[in-house]
Protein backbone atom coordinates (compact mmCIF):
# COMPACT_ATOMS: atom_id res chain seq x y z
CA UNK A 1 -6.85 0.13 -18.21
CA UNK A 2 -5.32 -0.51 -21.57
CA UNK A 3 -2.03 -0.88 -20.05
CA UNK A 4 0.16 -4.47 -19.86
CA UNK A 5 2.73 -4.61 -17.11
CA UNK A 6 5.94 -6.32 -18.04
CA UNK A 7 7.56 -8.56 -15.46
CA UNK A 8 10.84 -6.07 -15.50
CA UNK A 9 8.80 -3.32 -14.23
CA UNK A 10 7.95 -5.60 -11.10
CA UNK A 11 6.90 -4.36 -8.35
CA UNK A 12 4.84 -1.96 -9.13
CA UNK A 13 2.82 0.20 -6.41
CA UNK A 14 -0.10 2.31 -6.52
CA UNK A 15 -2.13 4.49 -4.16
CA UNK A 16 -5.56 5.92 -4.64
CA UNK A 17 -8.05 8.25 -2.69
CA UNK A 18 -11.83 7.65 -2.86
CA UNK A 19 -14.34 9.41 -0.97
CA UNK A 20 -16.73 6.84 0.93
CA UNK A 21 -19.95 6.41 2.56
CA UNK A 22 -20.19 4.22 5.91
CA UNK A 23 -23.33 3.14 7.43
CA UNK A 24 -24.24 4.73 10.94
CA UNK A 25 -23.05 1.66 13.86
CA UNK A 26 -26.09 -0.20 15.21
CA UNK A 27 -28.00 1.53 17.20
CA UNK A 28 -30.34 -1.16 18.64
CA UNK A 29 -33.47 0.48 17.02
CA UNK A 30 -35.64 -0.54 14.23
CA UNK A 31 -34.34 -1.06 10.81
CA UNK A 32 -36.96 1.63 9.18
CA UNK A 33 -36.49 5.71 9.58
CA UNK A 34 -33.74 8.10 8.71
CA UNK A 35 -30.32 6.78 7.15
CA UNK A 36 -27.76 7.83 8.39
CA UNK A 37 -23.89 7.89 6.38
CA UNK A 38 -20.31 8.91 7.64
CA UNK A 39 -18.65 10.00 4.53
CA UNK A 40 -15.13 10.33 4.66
CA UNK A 41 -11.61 10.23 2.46
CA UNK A 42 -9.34 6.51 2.38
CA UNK A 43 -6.12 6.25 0.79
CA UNK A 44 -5.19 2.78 -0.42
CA UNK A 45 -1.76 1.62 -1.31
CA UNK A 46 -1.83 -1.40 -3.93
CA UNK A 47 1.40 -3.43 -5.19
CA UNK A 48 1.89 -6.45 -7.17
CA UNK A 49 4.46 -8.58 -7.24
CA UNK A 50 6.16 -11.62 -9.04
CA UNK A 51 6.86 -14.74 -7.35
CA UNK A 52 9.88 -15.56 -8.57
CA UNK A 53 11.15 -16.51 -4.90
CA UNK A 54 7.88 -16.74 -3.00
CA UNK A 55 8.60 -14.07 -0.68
CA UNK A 56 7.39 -10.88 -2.71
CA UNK A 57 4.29 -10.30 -1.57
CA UNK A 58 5.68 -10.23 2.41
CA UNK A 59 8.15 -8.16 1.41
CA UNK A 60 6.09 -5.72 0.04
CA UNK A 61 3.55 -5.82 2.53
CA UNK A 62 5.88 -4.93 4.93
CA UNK A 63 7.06 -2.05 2.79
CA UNK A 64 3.74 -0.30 2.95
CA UNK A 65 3.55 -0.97 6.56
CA UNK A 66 6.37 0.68 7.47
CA UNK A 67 5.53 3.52 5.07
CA UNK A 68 1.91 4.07 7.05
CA UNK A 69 3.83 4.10 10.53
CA UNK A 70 6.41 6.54 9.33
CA UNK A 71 3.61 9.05 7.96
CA UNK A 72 1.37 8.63 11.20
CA UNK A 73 4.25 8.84 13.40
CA UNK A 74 5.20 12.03 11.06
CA UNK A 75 2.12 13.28 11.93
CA UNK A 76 1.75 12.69 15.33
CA UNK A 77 -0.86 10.03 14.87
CA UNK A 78 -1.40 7.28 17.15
CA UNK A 79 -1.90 3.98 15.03
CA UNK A 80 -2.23 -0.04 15.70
């Protein structure tokens, strides 16, 4: 908010957390009764790019990607 980016400061990346709420899977039973919510903590990474030679936005896809496997593999994660 109140804040221009300047095409020399391209890329830029961001990462949030947010809690969230997730509705319970299907159960099969009626639609009416108790609602029930996972809750639980995401961590997004954002980025944008310029397309000065159409290619930015794989690039930098593929930066975060290998960023997420190094920190679950870090971790001891298992990940697909």
């Amino acid at each position: 908010m109140d804040h221009a980016v300047q095409l020399q400061d391209l890329p830029v990346r961001v990462v949030c957390s947010s809690t969230c709420y997730r509705a319970e899977t299907d159960t099969g039973r009626e639609p009416w009764g108790l609602y029930r919510v996972h809750q639980f903590t995401k961590v997004e990474m954002f980025g944008v790019t310029a397309a000065e030679r159409g290619t930015e936005s794989e690039e930098l896809l593929d930066e975060f990607v290998r960023l997420q496997k190094e920190i679950f593999s870090e971790l001891g994660l298992h990940y697909r």
